[in-house]
PDB file of N, CA and C in Angstrom:
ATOM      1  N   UNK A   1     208.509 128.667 148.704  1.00  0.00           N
ATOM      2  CA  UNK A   1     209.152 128.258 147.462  1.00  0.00           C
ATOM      3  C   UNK A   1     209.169 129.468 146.525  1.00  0.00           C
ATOM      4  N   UNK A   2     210.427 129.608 146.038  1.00  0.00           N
ATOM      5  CA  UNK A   2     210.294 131.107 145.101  1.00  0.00           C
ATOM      6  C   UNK A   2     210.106 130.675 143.572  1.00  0.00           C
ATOM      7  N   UNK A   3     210.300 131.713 142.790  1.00  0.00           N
ATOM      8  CA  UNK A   3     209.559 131.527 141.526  1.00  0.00           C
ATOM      9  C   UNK A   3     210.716 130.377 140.823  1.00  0.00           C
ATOM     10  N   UNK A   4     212.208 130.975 141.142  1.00  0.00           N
ATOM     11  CA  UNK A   4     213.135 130.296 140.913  1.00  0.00           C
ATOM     12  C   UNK A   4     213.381 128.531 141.353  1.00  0.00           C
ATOM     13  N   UNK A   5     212.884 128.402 142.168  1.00  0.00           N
ATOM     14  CA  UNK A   5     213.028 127.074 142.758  1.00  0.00           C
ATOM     15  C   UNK A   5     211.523 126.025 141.675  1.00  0.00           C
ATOM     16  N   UNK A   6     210.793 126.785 141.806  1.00  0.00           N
ATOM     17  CA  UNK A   6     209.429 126.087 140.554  1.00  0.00           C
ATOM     18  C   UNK A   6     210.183 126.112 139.207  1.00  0.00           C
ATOM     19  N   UNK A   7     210.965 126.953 139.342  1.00  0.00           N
ATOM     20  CA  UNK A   7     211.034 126.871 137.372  1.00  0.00           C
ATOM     21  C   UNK A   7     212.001 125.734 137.330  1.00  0.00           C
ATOM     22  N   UNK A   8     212.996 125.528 138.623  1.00  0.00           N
ATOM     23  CA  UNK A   8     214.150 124.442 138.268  1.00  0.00           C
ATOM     24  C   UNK A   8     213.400 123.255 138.283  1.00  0.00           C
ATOM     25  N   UNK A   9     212.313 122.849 139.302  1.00  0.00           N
ATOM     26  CA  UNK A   9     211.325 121.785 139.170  1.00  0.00           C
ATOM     27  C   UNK A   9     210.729 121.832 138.101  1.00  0.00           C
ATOM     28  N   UNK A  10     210.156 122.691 137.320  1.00  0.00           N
ATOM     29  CA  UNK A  10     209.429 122.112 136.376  1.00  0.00           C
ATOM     30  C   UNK A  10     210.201 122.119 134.851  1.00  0.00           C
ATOM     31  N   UNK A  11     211.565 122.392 135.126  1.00  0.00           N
ATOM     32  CA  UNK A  11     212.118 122.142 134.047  1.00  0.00           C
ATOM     33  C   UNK A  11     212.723 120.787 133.996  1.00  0.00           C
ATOM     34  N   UNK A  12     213.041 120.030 135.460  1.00  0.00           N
ATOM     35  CA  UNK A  12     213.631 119.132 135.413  1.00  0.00           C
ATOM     36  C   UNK A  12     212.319 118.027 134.846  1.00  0.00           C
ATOM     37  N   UNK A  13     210.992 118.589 135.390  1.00  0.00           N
ATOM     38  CA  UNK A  13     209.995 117.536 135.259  1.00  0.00           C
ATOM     39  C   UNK A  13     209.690 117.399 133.747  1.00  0.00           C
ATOM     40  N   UNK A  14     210.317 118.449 133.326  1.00  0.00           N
ATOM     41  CA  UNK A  14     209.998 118.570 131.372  1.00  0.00           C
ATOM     42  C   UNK A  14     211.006 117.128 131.177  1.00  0.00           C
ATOM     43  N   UNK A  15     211.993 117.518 131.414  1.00  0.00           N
ATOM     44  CA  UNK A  15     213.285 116.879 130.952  1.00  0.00           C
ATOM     45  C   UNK A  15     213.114 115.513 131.207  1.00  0.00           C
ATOM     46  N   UNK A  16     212.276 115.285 132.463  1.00  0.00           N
ATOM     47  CA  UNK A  16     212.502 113.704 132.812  1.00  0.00           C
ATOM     48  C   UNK A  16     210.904 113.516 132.023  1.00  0.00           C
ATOM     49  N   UNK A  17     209.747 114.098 131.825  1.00  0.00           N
ATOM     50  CA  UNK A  17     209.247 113.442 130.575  1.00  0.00           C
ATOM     51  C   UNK A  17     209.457 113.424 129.563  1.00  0.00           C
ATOM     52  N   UNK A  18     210.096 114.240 128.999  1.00  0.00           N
ATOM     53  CA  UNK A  18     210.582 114.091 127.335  1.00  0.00           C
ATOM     54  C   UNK A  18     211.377 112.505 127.260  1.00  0.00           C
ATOM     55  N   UNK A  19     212.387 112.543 128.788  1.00  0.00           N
ATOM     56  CA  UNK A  19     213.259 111.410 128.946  1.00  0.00           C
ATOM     57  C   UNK A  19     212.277 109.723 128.684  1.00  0.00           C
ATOM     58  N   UNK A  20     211.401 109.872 129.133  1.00  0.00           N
ATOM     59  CA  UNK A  20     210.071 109.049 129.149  1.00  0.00           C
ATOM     60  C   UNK A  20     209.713 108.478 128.398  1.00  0.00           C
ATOM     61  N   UNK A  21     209.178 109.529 127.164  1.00  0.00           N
ATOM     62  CA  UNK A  21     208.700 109.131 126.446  1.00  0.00           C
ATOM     63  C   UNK A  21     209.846 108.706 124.938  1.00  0.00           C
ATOM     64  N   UNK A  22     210.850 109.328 125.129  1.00  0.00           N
ATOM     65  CA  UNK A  22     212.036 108.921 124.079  1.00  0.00           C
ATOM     66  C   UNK A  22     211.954 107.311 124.579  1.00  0.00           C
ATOM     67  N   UNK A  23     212.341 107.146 126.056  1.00  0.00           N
ATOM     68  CA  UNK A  23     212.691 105.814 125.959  1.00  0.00           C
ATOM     69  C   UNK A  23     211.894 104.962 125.601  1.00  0.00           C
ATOM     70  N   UNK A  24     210.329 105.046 126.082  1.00  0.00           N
ATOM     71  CA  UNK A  24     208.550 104.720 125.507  1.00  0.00           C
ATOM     72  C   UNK A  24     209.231 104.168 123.917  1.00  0.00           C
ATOM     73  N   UNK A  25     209.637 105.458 123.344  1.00  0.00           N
ATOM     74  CA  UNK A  25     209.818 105.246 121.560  1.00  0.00           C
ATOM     75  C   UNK A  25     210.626 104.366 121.191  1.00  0.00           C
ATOM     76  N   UNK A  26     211.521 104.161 121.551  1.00  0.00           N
ATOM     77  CA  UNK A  26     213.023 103.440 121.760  1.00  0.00           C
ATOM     78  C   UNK A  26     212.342 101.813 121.566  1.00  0.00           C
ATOM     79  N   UNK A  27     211.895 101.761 122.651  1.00  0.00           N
ATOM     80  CA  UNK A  27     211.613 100.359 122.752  1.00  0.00           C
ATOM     81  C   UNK A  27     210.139 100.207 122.117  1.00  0.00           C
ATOM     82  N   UNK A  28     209.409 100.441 121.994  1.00  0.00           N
ATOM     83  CA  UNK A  28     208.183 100.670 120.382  1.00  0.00           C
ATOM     84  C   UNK A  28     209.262  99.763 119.715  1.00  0.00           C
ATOM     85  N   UNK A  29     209.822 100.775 118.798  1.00  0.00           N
ATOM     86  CA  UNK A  29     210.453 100.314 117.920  1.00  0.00           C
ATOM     87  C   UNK A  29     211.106  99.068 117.844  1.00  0.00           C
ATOM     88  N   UNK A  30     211.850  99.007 118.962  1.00  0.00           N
ATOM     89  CA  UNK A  30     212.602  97.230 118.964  1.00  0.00           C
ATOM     90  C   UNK A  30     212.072  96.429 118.915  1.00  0.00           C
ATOM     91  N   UNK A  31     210.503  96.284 119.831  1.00  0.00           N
ATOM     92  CA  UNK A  31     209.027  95.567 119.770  1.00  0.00           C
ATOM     93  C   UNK A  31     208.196  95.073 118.641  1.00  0.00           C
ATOM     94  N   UNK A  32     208.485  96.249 117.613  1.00  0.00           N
ATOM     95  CA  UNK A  32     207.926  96.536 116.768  1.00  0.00           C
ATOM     96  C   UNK A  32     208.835  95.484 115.195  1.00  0.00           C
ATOM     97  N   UNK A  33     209.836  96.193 115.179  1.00  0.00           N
ATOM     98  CA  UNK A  33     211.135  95.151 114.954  1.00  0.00           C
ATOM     99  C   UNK A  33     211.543  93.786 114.900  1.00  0.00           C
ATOM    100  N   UNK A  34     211.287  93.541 116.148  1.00  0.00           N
ATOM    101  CA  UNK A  34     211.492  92.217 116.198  1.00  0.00           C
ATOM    102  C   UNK A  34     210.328  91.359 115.925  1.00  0.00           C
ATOM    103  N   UNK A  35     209.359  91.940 115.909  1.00  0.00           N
ATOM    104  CA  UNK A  35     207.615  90.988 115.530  1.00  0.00           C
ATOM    105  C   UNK A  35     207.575  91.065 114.222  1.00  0.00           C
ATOM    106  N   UNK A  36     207.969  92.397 113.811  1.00  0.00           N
ATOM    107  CA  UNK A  36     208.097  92.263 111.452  1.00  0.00           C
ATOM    108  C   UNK A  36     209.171  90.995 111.579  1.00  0.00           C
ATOM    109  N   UNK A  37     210.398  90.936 111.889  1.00  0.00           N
ATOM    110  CA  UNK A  37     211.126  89.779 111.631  1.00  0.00           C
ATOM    111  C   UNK A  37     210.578  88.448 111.841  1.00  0.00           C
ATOM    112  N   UNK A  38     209.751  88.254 112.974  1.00  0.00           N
ATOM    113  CA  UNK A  38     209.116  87.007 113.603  1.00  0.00           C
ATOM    114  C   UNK A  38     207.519  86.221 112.334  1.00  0.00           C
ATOM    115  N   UNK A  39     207.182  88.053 112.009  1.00  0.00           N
ATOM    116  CA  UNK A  39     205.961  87.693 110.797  1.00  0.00           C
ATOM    117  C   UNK A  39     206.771  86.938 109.633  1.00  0.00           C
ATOM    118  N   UNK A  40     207.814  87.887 109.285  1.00  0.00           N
ATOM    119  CA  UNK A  40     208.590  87.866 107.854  1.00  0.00           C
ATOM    120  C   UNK A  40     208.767  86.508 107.777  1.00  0.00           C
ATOM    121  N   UNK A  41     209.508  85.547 109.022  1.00  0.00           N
ATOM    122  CA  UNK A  41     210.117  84.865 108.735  1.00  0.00           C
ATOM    123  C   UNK A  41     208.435  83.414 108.652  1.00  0.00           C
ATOM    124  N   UNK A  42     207.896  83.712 109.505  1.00  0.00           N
ATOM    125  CA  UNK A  42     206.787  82.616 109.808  1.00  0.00           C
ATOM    126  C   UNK A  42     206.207  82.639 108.191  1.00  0.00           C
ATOM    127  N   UNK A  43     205.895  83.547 107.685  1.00  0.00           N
ATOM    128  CA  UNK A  43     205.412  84.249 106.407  1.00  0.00           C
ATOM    129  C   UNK A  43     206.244  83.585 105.182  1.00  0.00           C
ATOM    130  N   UNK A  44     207.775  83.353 105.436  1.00  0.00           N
ATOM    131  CA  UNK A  44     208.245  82.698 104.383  1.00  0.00           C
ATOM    132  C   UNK A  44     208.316  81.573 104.513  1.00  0.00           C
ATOM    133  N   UNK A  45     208.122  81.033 105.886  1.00  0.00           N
ATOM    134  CA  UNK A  45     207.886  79.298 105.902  1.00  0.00           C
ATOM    135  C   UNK A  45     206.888  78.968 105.240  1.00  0.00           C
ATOM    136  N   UNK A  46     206.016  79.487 105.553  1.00  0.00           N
ATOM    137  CA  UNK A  46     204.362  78.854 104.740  1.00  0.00           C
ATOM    138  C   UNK A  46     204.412  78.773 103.555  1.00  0.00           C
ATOM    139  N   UNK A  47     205.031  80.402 102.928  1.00  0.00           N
ATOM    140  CA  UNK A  47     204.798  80.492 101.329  1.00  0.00           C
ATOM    141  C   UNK A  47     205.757  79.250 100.655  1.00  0.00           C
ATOM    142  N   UNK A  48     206.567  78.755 101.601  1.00  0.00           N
ATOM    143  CA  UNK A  48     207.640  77.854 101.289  1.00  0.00           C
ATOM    144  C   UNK A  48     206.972  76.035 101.209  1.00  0.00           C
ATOM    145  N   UNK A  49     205.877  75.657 102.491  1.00  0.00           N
ATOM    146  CA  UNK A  49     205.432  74.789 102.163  1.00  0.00           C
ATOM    147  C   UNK A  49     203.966  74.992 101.620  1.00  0.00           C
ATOM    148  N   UNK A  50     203.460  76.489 101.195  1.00  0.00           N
ATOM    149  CA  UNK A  50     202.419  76.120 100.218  1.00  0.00           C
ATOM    150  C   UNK A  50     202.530  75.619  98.903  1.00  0.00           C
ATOM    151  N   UNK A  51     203.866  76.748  98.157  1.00  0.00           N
ATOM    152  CA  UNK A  51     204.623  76.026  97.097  1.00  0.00           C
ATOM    153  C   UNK A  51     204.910  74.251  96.715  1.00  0.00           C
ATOM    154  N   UNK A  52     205.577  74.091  98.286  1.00  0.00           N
ATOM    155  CA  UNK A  52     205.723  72.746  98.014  1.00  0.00           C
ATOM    156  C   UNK A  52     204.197  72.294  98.090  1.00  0.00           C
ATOM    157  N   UNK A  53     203.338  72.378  98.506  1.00  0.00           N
ATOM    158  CA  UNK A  53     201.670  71.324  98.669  1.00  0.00           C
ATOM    159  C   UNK A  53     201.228  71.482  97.341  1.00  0.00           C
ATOM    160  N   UNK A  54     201.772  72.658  96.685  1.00  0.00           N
ATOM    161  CA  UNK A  54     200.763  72.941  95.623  1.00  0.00           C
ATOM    162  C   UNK A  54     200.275  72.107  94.599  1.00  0.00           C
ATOM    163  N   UNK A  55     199.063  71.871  94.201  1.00  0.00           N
ATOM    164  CA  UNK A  55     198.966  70.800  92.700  1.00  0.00           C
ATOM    165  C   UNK A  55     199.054  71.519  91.361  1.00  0.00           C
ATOM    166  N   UNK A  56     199.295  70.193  90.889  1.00  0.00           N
ATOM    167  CA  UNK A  56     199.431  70.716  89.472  1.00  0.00           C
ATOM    168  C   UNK A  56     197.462  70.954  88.505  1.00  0.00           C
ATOM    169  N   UNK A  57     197.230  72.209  87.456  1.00  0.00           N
ATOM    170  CA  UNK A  57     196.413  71.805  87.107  1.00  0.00           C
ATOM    171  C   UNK A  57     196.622  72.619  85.362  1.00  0.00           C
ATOM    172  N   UNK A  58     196.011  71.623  84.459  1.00  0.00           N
ATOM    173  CA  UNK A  58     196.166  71.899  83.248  1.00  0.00           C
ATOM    174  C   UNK A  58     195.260  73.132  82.969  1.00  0.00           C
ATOM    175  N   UNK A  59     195.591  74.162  82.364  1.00  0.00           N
ATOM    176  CA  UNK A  59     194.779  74.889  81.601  1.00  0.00           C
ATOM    177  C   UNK A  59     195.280  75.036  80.081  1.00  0.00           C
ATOM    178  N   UNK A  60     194.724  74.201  79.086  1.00  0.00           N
ATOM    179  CA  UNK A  60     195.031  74.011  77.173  1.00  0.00           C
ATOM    180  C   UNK A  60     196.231  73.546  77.867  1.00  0.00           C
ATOM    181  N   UNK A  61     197.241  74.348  77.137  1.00  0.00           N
ATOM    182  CA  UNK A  61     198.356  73.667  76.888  1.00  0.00           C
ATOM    183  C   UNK A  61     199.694  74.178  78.243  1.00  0.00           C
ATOM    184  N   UNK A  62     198.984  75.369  78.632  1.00  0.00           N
ATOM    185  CA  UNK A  62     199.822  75.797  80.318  1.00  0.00           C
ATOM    186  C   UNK A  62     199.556  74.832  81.778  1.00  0.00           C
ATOM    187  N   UNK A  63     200.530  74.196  82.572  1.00  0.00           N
ATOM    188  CA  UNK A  63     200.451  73.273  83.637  1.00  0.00           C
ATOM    189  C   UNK A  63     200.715  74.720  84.852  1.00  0.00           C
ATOM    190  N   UNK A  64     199.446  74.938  85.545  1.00  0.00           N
ATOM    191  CA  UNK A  64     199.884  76.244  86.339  1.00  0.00           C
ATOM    192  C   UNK A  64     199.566  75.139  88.263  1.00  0.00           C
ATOM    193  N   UNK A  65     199.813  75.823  89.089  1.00  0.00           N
ATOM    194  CA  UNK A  65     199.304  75.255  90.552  1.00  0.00           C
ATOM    195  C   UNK A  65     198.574  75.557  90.757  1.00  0.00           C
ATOM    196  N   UNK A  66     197.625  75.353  91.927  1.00  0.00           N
ATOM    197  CA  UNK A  66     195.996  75.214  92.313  1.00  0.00           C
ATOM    198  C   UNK A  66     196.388  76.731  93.030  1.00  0.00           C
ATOM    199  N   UNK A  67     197.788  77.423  93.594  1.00  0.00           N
ATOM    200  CA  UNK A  67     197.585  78.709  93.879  1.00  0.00           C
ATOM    201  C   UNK A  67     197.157  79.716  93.078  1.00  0.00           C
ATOM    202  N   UNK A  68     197.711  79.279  91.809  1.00  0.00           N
ATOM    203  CA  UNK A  68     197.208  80.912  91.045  1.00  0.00           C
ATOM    204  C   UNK A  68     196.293  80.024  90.105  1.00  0.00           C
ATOM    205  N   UNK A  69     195.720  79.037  90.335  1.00  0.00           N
ATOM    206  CA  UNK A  69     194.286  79.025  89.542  1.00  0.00           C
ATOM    207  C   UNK A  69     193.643  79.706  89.041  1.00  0.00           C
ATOM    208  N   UNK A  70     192.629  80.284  90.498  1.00  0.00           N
ATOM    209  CA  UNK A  70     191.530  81.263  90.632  1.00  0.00           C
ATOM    210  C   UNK A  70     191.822  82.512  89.594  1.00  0.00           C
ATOM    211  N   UNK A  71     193.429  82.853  89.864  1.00  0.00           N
ATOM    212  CA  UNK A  71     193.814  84.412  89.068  1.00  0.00           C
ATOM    213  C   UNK A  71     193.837  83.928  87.896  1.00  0.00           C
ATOM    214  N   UNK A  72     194.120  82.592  87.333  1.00  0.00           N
ATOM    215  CA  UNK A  72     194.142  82.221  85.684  1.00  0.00           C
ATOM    216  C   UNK A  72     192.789  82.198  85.483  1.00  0.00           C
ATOM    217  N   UNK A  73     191.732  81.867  86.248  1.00  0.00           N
ATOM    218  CA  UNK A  73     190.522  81.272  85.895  1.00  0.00           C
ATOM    219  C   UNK A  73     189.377  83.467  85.794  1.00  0.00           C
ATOM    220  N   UNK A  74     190.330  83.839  86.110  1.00  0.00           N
ATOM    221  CA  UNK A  74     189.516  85.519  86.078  1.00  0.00           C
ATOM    222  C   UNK A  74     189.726  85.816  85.033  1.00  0.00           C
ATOM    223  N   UNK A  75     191.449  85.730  84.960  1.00  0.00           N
ATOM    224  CA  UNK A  75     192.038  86.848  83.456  1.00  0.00           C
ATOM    225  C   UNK A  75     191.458  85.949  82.617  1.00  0.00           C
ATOM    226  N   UNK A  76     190.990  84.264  82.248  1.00  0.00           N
ATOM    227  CA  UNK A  76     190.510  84.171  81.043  1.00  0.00           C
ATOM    228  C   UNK A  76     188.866  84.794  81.074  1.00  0.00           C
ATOM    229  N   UNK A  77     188.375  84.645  82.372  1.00  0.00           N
ATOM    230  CA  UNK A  77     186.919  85.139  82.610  1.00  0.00           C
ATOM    231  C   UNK A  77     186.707  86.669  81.718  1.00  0.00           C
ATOM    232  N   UNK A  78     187.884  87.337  82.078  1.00  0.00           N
ATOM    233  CA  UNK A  78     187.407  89.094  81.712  1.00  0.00           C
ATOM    234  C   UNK A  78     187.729  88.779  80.325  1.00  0.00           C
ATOM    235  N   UNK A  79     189.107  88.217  80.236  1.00  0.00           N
ATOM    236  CA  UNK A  79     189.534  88.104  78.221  1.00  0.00           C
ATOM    237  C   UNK A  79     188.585  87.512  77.167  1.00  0.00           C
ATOM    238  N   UNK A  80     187.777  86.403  77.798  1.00  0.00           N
ATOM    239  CA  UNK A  80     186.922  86.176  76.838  1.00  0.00           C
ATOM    240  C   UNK A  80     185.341  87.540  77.318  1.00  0.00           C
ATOM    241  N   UNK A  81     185.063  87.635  77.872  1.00  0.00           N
ATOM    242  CA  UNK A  81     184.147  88.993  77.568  1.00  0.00           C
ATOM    243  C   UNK A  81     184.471  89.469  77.365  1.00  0.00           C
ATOM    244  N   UNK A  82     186.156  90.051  77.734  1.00  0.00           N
ATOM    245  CA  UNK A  82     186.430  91.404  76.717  1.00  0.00           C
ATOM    246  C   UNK A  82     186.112  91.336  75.076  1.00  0.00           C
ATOM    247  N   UNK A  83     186.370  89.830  74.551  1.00  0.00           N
ATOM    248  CA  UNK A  83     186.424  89.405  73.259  1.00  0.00           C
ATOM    249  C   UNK A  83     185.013  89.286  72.783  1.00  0.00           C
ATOM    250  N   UNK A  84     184.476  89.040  73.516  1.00  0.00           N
ATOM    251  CA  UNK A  84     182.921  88.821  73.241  1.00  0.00           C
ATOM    252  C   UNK A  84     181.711  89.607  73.126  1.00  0.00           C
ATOM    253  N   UNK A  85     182.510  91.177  73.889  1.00  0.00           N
ATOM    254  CA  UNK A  85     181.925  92.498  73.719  1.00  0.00           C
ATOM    255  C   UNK A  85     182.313  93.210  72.452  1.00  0.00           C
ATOM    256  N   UNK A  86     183.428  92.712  72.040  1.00  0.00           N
ATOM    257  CA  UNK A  86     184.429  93.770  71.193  1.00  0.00           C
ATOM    258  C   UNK A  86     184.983  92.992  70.040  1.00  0.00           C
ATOM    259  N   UNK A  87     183.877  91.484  69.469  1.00  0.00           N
ATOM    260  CA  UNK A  87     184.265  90.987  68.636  1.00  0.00           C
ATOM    261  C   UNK A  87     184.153  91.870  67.277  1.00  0.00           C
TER     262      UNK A  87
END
């Protein structure tokens, strides 16, 4: 085998892995693609019937849902210590 006959082999063997791994990438991506769409969409069903489950709950005179409770029940947590440090 001469030097010439190795270099055409190992150029073809470049070529058919580069070929490899493009296609490897190719389909990643479509894989990849089509499972964000499959999350996205499962993801907006829920947020769709958590909305609907949600209850109602009074805070004074605001009617907020049992989802953002917890976050109403902090910001008054920090606002009144903020007020209570800095009266």
């Amino acid at each position: 085998m001469t030097i010439l006959e190795m270099l055409g082999q190992s150029g073809i063997l470049t070529l058919f892995g580069i070929g490899v791994v493009f296609a490897f990438l190719i389909i990643m991506v479509i894989v990849i693609s089509k499972a964000g769409e499959m999350f996205r969409a499962a993801d907006s069903g829920k947020a769709v019937a958590d909305k609907l489950a949600a209850e109602k709950v009074v805070y004074g005179n605001m009617t907020v849902t049992t989802n953002s409770a917890p976050i109403i029940a902090a910001i008054t947590a920090a606002v009144g210590t903020y007020r209570g440090n800095h009266a």
